[in-house]
Structures are given as C-alpha cells and as structure tokens.
C-alpha atoms as a PDB file:
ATOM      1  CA  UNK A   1       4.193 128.010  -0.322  1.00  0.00           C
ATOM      2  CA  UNK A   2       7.850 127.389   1.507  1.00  0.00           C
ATOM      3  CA  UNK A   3      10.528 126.631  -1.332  1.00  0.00           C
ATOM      4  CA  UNK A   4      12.396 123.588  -0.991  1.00  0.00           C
ATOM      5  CA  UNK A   5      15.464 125.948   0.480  1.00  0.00           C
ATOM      6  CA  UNK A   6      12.998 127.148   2.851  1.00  0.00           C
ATOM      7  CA  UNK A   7      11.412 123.889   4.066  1.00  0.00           C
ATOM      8  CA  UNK A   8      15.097 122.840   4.437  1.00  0.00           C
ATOM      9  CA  UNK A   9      16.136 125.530   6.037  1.00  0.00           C
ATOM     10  CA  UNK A  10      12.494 124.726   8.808  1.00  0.00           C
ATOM     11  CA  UNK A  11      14.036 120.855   9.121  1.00  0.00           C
ATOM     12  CA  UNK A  12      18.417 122.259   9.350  1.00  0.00           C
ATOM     13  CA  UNK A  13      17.602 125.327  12.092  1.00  0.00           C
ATOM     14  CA  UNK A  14      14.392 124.516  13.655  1.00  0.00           C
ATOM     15  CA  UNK A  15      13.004 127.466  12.086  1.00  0.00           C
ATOM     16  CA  UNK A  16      12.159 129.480   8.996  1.00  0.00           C
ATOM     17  CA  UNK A  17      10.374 133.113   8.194  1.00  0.00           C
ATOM     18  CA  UNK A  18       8.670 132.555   4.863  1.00  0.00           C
ATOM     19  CA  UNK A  19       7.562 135.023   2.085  1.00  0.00           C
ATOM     20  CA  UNK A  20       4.411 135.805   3.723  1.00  0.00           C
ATOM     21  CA  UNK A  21       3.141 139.473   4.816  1.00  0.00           C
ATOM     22  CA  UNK A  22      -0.402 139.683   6.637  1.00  0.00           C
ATOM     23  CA  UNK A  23      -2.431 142.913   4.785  1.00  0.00           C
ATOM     24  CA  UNK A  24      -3.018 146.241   7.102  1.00  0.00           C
ATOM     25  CA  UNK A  25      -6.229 145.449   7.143  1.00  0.00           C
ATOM     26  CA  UNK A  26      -5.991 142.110   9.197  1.00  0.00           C
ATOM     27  CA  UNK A  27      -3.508 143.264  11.315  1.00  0.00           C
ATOM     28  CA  UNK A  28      -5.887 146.255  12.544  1.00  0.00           C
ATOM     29  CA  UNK A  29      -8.809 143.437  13.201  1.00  0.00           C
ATOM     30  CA  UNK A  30      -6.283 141.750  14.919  1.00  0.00           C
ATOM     31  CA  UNK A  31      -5.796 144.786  17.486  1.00  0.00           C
ATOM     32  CA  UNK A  32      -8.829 145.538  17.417  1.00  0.00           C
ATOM     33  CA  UNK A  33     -10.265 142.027  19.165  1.00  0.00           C
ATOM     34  CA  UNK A  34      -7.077 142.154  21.222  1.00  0.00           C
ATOM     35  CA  UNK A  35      -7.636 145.313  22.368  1.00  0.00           C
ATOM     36  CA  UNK A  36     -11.658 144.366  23.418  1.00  0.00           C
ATOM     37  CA  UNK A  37     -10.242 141.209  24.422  1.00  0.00           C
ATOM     38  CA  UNK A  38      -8.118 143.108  27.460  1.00  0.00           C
ATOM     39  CA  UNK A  39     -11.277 145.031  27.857  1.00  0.00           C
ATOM     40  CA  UNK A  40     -12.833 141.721  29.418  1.00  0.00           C
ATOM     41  CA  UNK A  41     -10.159 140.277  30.757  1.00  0.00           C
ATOM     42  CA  UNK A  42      -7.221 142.635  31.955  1.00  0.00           C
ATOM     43  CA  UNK A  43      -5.540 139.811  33.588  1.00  0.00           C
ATOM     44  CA  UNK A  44      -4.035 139.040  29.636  1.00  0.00           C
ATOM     45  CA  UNK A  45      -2.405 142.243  29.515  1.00  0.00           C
ATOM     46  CA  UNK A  46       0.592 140.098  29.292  1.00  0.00           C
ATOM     47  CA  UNK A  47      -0.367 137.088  27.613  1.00  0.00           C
ATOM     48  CA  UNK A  48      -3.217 134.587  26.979  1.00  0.00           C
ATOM     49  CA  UNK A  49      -2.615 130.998  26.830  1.00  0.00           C
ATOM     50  CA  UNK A  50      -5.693 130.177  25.622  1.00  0.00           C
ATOM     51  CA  UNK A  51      -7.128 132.622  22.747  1.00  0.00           C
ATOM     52  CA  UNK A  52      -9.624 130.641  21.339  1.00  0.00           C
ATOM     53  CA  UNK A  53     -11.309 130.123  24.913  1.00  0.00           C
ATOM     54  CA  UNK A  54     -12.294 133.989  24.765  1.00  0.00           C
ATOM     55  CA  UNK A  55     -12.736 134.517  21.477  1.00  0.00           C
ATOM     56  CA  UNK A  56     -13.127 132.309  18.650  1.00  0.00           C
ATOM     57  CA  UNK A  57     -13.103 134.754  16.331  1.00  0.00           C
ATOM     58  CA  UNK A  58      -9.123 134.701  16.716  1.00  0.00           C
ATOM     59  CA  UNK A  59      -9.607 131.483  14.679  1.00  0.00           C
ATOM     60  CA  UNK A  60     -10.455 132.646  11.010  1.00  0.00           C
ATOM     61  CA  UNK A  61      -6.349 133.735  11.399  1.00  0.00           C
ATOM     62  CA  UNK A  62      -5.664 129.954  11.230  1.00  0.00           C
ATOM     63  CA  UNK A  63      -7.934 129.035   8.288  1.00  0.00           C
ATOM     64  CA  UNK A  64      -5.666 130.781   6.153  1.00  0.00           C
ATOM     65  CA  UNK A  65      -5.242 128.902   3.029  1.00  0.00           C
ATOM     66  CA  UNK A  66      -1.633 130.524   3.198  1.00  0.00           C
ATOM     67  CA  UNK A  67      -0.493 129.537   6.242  1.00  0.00           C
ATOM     68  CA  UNK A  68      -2.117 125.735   6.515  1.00  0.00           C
ATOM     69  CA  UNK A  69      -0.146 125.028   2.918  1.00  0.00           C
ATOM     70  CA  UNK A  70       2.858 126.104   4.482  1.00  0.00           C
ATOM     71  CA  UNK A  71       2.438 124.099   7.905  1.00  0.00           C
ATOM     72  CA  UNK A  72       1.296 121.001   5.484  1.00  0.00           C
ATOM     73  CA  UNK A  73       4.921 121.193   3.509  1.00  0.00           C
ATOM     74  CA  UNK A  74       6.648 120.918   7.463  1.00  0.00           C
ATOM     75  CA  UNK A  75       4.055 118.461   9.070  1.00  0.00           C
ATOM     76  CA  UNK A  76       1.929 116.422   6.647  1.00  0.00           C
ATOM     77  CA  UNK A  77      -1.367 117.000   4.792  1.00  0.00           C
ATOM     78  CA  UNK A  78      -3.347 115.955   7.917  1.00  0.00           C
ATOM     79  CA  UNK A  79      -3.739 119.234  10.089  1.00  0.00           C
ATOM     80  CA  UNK A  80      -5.484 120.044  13.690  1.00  0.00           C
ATOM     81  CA  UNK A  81      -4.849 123.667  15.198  1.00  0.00           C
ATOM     82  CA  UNK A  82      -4.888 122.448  18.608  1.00  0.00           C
ATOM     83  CA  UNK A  83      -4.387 126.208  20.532  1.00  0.00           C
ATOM     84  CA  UNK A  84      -3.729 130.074  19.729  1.00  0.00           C
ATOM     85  CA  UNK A  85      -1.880 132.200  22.127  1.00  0.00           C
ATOM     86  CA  UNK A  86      -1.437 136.081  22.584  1.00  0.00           C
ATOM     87  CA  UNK A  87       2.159 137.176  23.677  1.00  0.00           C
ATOM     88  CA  UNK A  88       1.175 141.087  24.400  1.00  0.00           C
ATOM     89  CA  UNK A  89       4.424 142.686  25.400  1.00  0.00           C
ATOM     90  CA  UNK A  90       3.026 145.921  26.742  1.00  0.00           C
ATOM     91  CA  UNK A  91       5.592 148.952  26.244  1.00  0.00           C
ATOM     92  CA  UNK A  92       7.920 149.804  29.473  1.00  0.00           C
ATOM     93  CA  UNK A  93       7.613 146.776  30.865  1.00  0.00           C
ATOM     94  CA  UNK A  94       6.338 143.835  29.160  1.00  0.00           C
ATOM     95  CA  UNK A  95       7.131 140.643  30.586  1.00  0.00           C
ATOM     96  CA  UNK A  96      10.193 138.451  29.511  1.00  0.00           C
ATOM     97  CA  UNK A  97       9.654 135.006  28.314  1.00  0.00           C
ATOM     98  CA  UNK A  98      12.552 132.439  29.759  1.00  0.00           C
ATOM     99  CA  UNK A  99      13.891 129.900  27.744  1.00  0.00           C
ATOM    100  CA  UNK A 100      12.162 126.922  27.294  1.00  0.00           C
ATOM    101  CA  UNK A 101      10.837 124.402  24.824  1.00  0.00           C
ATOM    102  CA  UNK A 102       7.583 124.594  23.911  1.00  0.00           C
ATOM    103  CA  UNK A 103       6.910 120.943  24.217  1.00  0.00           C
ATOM    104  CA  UNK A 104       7.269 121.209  27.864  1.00  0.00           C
ATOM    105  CA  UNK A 105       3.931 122.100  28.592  1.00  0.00           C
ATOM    106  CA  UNK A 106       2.012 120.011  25.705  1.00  0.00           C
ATOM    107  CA  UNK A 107       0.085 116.779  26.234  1.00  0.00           C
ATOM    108  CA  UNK A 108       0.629 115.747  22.344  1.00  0.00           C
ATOM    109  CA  UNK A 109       1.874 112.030  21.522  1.00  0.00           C
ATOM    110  CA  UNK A 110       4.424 111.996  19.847  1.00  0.00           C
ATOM    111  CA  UNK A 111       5.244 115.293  20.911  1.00  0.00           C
ATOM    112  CA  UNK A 112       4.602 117.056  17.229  1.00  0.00           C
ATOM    113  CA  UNK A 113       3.782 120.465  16.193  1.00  0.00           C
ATOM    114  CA  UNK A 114       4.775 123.360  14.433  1.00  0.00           C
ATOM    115  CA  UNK A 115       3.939 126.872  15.657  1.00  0.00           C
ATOM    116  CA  UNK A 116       3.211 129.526  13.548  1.00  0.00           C
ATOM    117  CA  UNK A 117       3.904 132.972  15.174  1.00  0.00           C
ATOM    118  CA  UNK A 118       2.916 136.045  13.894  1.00  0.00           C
ATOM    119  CA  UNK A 119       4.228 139.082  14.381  1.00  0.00           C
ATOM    120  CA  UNK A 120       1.393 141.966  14.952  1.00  0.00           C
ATOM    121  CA  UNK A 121       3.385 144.730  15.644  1.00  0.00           C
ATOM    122  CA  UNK A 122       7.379 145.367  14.578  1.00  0.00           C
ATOM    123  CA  UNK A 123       9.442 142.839  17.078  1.00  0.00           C
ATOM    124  CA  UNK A 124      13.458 144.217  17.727  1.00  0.00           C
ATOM    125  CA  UNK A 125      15.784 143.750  19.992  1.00  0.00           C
ATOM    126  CA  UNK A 126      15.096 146.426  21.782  1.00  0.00           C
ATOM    127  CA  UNK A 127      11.193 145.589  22.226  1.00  0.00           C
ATOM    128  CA  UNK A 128      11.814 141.828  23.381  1.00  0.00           C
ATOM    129  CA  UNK A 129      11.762 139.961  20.077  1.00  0.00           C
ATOM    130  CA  UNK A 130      12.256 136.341  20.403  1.00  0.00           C
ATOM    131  CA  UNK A 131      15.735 134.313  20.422  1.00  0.00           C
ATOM    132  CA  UNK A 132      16.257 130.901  18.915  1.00  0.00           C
ATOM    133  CA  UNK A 133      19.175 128.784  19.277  1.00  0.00           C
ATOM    134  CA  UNK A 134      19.731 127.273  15.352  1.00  0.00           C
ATOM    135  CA  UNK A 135      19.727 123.337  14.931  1.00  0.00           C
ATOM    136  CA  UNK A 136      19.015 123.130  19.156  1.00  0.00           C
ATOM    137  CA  UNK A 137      15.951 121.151  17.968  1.00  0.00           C
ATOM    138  CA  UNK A 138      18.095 118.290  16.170  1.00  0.00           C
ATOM    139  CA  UNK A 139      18.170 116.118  18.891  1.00  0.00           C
ATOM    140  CA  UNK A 140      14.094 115.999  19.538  1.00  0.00           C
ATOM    141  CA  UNK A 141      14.040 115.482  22.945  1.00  0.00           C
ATOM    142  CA  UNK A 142      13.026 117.471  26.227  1.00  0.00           C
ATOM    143  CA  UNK A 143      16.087 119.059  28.074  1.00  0.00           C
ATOM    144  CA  UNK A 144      15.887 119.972  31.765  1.00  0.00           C
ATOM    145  CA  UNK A 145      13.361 122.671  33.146  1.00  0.00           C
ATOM    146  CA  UNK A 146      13.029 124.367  36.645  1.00  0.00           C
ATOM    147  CA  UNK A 147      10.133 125.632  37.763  1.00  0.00           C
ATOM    148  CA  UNK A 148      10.674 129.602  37.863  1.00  0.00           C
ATOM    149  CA  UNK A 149       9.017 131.739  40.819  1.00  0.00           C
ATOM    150  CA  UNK A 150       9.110 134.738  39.242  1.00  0.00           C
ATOM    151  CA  UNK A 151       6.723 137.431  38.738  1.00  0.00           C
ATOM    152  CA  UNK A 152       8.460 139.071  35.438  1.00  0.00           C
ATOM    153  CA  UNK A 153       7.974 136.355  33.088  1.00  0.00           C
ATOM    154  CA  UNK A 154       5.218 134.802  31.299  1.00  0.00           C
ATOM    155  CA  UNK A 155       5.905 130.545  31.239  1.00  0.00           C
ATOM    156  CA  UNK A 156       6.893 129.173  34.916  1.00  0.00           C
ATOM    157  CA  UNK A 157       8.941 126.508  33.135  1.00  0.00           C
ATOM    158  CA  UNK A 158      12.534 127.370  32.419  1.00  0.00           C
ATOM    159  CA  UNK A 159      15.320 125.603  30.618  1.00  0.00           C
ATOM    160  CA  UNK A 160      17.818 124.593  32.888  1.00  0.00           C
ATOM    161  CA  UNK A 161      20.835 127.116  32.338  1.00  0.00           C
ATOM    162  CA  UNK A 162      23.448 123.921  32.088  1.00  0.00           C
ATOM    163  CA  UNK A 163      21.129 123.039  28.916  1.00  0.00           C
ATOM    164  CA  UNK A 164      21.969 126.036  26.757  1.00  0.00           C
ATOM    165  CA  UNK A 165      24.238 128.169  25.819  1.00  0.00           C
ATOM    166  CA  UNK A 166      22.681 131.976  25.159  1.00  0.00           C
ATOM    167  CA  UNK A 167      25.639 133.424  23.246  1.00  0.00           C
ATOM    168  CA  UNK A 168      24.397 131.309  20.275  1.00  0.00           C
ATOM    169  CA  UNK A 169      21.347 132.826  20.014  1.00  0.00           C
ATOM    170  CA  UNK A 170      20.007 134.360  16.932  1.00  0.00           C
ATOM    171  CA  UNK A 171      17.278 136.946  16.842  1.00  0.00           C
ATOM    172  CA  UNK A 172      14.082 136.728  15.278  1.00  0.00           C
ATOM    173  CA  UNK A 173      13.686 140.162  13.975  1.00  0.00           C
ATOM    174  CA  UNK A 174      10.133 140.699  12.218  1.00  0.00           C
ATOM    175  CA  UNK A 175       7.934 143.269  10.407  1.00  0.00           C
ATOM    176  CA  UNK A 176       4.484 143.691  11.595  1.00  0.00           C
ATOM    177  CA  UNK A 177       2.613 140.664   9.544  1.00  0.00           C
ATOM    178  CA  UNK A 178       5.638 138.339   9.230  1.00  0.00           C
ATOM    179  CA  UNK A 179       5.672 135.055  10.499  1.00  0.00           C
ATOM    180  CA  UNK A 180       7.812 132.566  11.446  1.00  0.00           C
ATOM    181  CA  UNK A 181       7.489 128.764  11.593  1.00  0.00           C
ATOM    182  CA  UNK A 182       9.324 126.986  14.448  1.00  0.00           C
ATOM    183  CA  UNK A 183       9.646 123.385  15.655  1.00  0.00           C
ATOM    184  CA  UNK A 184       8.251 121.803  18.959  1.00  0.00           C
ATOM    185  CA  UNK A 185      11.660 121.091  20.360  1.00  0.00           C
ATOM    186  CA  UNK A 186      13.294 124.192  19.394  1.00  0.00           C
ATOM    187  CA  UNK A 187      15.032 126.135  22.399  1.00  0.00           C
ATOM    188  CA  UNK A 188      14.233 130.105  22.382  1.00  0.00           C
ATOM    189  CA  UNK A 189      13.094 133.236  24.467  1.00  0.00           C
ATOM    190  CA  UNK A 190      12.774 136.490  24.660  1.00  0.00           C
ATOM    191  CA  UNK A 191      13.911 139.731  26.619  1.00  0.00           C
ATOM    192  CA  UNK A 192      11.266 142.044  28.553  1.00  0.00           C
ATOM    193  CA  UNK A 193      10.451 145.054  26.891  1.00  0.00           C
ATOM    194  CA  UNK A 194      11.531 148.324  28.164  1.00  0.00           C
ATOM    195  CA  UNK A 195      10.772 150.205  25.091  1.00  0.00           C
ATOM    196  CA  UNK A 196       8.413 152.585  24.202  1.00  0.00           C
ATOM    197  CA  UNK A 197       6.860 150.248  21.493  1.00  0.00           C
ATOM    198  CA  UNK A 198       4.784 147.864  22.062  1.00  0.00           C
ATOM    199  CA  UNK A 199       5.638 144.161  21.103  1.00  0.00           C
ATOM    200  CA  UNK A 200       2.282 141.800  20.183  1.00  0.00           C
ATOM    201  CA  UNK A 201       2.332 138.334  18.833  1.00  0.00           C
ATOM    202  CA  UNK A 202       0.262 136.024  17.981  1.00  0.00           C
ATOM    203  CA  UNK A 203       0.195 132.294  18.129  1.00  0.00           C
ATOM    204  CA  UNK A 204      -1.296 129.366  16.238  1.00  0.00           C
ATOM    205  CA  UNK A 205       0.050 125.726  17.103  1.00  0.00           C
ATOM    206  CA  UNK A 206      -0.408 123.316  14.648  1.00  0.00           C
ATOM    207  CA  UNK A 207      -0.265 119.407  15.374  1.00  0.00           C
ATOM    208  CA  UNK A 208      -0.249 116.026  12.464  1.00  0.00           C
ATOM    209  CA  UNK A 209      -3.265 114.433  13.228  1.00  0.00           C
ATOM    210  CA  UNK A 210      -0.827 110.722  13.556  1.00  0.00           C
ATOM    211  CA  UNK A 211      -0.022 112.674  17.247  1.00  0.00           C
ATOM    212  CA  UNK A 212      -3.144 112.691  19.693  1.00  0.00           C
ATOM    213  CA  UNK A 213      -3.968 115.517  22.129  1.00  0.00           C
ATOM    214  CA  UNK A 214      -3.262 113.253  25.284  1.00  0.00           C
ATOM    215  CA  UNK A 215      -6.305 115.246  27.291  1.00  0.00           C
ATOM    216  CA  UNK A 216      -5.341 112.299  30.529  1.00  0.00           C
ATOM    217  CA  UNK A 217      -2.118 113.307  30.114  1.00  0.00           C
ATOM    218  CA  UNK A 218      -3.049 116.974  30.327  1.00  0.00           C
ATOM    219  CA  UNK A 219      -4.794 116.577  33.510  1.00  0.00           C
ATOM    220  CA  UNK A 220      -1.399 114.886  34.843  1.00  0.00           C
ATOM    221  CA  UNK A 221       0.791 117.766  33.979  1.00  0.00           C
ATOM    222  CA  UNK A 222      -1.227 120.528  35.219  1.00  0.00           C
ATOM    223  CA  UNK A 223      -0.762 119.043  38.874  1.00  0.00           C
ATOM    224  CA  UNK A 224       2.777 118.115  38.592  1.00  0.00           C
ATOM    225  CA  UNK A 225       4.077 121.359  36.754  1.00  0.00           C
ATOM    226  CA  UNK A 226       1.323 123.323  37.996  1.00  0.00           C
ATOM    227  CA  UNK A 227      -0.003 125.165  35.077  1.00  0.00           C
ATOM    228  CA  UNK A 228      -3.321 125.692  33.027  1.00  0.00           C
ATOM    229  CA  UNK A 229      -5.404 122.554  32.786  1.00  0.00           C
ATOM    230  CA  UNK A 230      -5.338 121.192  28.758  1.00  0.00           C
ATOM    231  CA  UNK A 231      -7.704 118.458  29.186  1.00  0.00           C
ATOM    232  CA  UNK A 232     -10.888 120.110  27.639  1.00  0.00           C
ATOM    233  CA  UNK A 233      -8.796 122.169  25.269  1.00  0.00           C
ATOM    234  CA  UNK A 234     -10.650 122.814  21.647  1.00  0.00           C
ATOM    235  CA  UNK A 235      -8.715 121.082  19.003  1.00  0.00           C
ATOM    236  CA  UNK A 236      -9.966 121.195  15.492  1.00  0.00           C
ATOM    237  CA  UNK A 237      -9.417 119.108  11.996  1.00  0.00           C
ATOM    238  CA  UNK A 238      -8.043 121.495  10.139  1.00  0.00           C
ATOM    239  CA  UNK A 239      -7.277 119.675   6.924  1.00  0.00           C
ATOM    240  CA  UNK A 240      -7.121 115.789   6.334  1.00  0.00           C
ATOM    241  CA  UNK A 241      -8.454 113.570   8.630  1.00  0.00           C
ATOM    242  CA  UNK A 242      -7.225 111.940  12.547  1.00  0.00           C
ATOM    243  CA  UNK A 243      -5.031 109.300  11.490  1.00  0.00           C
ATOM    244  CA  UNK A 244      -4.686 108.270  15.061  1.00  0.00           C
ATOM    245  CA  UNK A 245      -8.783 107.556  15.607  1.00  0.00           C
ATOM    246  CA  UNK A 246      -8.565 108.878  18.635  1.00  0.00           C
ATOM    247  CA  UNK A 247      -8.704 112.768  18.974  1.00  0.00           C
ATOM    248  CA  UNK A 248     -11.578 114.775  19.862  1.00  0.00           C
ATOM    249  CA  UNK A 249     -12.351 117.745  17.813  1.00  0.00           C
ATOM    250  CA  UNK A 250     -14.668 120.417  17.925  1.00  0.00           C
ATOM    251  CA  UNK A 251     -15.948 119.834  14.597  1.00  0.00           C
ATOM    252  CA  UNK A 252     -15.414 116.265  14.511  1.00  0.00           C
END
C-alpha cells in the first residue's frame, strides 16, 4: 500500500514510485514472453500499443493484488485495466518518445486513469529513462499537440514546444522491478537510447469505472489523429463494479 505521504505526493507531482520491487523471477517471465512476443511480430521491436491483443498472458502482471491496492488508494475501489503497452528501447538505438500527455490518444470520459509503469530492465539517463515535469498535471486539461512525422519516435502526437518548458524536467530513474504511478494529464518523455543497455518497460493503464471507454469516440480519433483504432479494445472489471452502466468488458 502507498502511505498517505506517498498518495500525496501521486495527487502534488502527478507522480509517485512506491515501495514495490517485482521478484527475479517475474521479471525473467516477463522477457521471456517479450522476447517470443518479437519472435511473432518484429514490427514491436520498438513498442506495442496493444499487449494484451498478442498475448494475454501479459495480463496476470495486472492482477496483482499489490499493484490494484495501490491504483485503488489514487483512483477509487472500482477498477478496469483498460490496455497494457510494451516500451522496448532496444540498445544503440531505441526510439525516443516525444512529449506528450497520455490522454491525448484515449477515448475515456472523463478523461481518468492512472498508469502503472514498470520498469523491466534498469532505466538511466543514459538508456532513455522517462522525464516528467512535477505538478504539470494540476491543471487537468489537454495542452496543444502536433502531429510529428518522424521516423525516430514511438507516439506521432507531440506536445506543442510553447506548452512546456524541458529544463524542469525531472528524471524517472528506476531499478529493474520498480514502478511508478503517474497521472493521465501528466506531461513527460523520454530520450532515445544510444546505450549499450537495453531499456524495457512495461505498461498497465488503469481507468475508475465512473469514466467509460468512449469506443464511438475511439473510432473518431483514429481518423482525425490518425492512429491505432480503440474501438474494440479489451477492457476488463478489475475490481468493483461499472458505475457508469455503460462499459463493455471482457468479462462482464
């Protein structure tokens, strides 16, 4: 569980690393389906938006009684896990992610979620770790985004560089198995990698079921921002039940 300095500290920055290490022995079944994973499907040497699409067995990560008590203390007792991503920074050359806000891309009203990212191997500096910009979440609203054309990052939303200032950003330096928890409208990034370590990271977005996964809405926004198509996403009831009556869950 998050302390009350620690749940604070999620609400005051946007974000928080809790006192939570994943065991060797996850981490290693973690490679391991990654690394079968890019066996299938090369094209996610980079990154894959959509984990549970290839394979589910990514999700037993998110049943974690650990984890959903600690997203419960941020976002309510009533819990869907509505994606899981793969950020797999490759070593000499692993793409950059620009800044954004997650919420750009997420058919979810209200816009609500925290994001629980894990750490699979060591992230630094000089491997591409992510940036946040404290408190830049205070405000919760959408700033600007351009649509980027460029082949070295891994989003084709970016904040708009009069939105931001980069010289206030903090790094989120992690051991293999922590995690952070961030907010929805929290601004951050990350660097390529031009190391010789490899930088992987897992992702598991949680949502409070009084915000519905908006799947008309998703259909809208992958024609106007012209990215992956949400509307038949998996969601699940993690915990709790839909307060909003009107999501559809895989295990509904």
């Amino acid at each position: 569980m998050l302390s009350s300095d620690q749940a604070a500290r999620y609400h005051e920055d946007g974000y928080v690393i809790p006192d939570f290490h994943l065991g060797a022995e996850a981490l290693e079944e973690i490679k391991a389906l990654h690394a079968a994973l890019l066996q299938r499907h090369p094209e996610f040497r980079d990154y894959c938006s959509a984990l549970l699409d290839y394979e589910p067995a990514f999700r037993k990560f998110a049943e974690s009684p650990e984890i959903l008590d600690m997203v419960g203390q941020l976002i309510g007792p009533d819990i869907a896990l509505w994606n899981m991503s793969f950020f797999a920074k490759p070593a000499h050359g692993g793409k950059r992610t620009p800044w954004h806000q997650d919420g750009e891309y997420w058919p979810i009203r209200p816009l609500a979620t925290c994001t629980v990212w894990l750490a699979v191997d060591e992230a630094t500096p000089e491997n591409g770790c992510l940036k946040f910009i404290r408190g830049s979440h205070k405000d919760q609203r959408l700033k600007a985004h351009n649509r980027t054309e460029a082949t070295d990052v891994t989003l084709n939303q970016e904040l708009d560089p009069a939105a931001y200032d980069e010289r206030a950003a903090v790094d989120l330096v992690l051991k293999a198995g922590q995690l952070s928890l961030h907010d929805v409208y929290l601004l951050h990034g990350s660097e390529a990698n031009h190391s010789d370590k490899p930088r992987r990271g897992m992702t598991m977005r949680f949502m409070p079921t009084t915000s519905l996964f908006d799947r008309e809405l998703a259909k809208r926004k992958s024609e106007t921002q012209k990215i992956r198509d949400q509307s038949r996403q998996k969601v699940f009831l993690m915990r709790g039940e839909d307060r909003t009556g009107r999501n559809l869950f895989e295990n509904a």
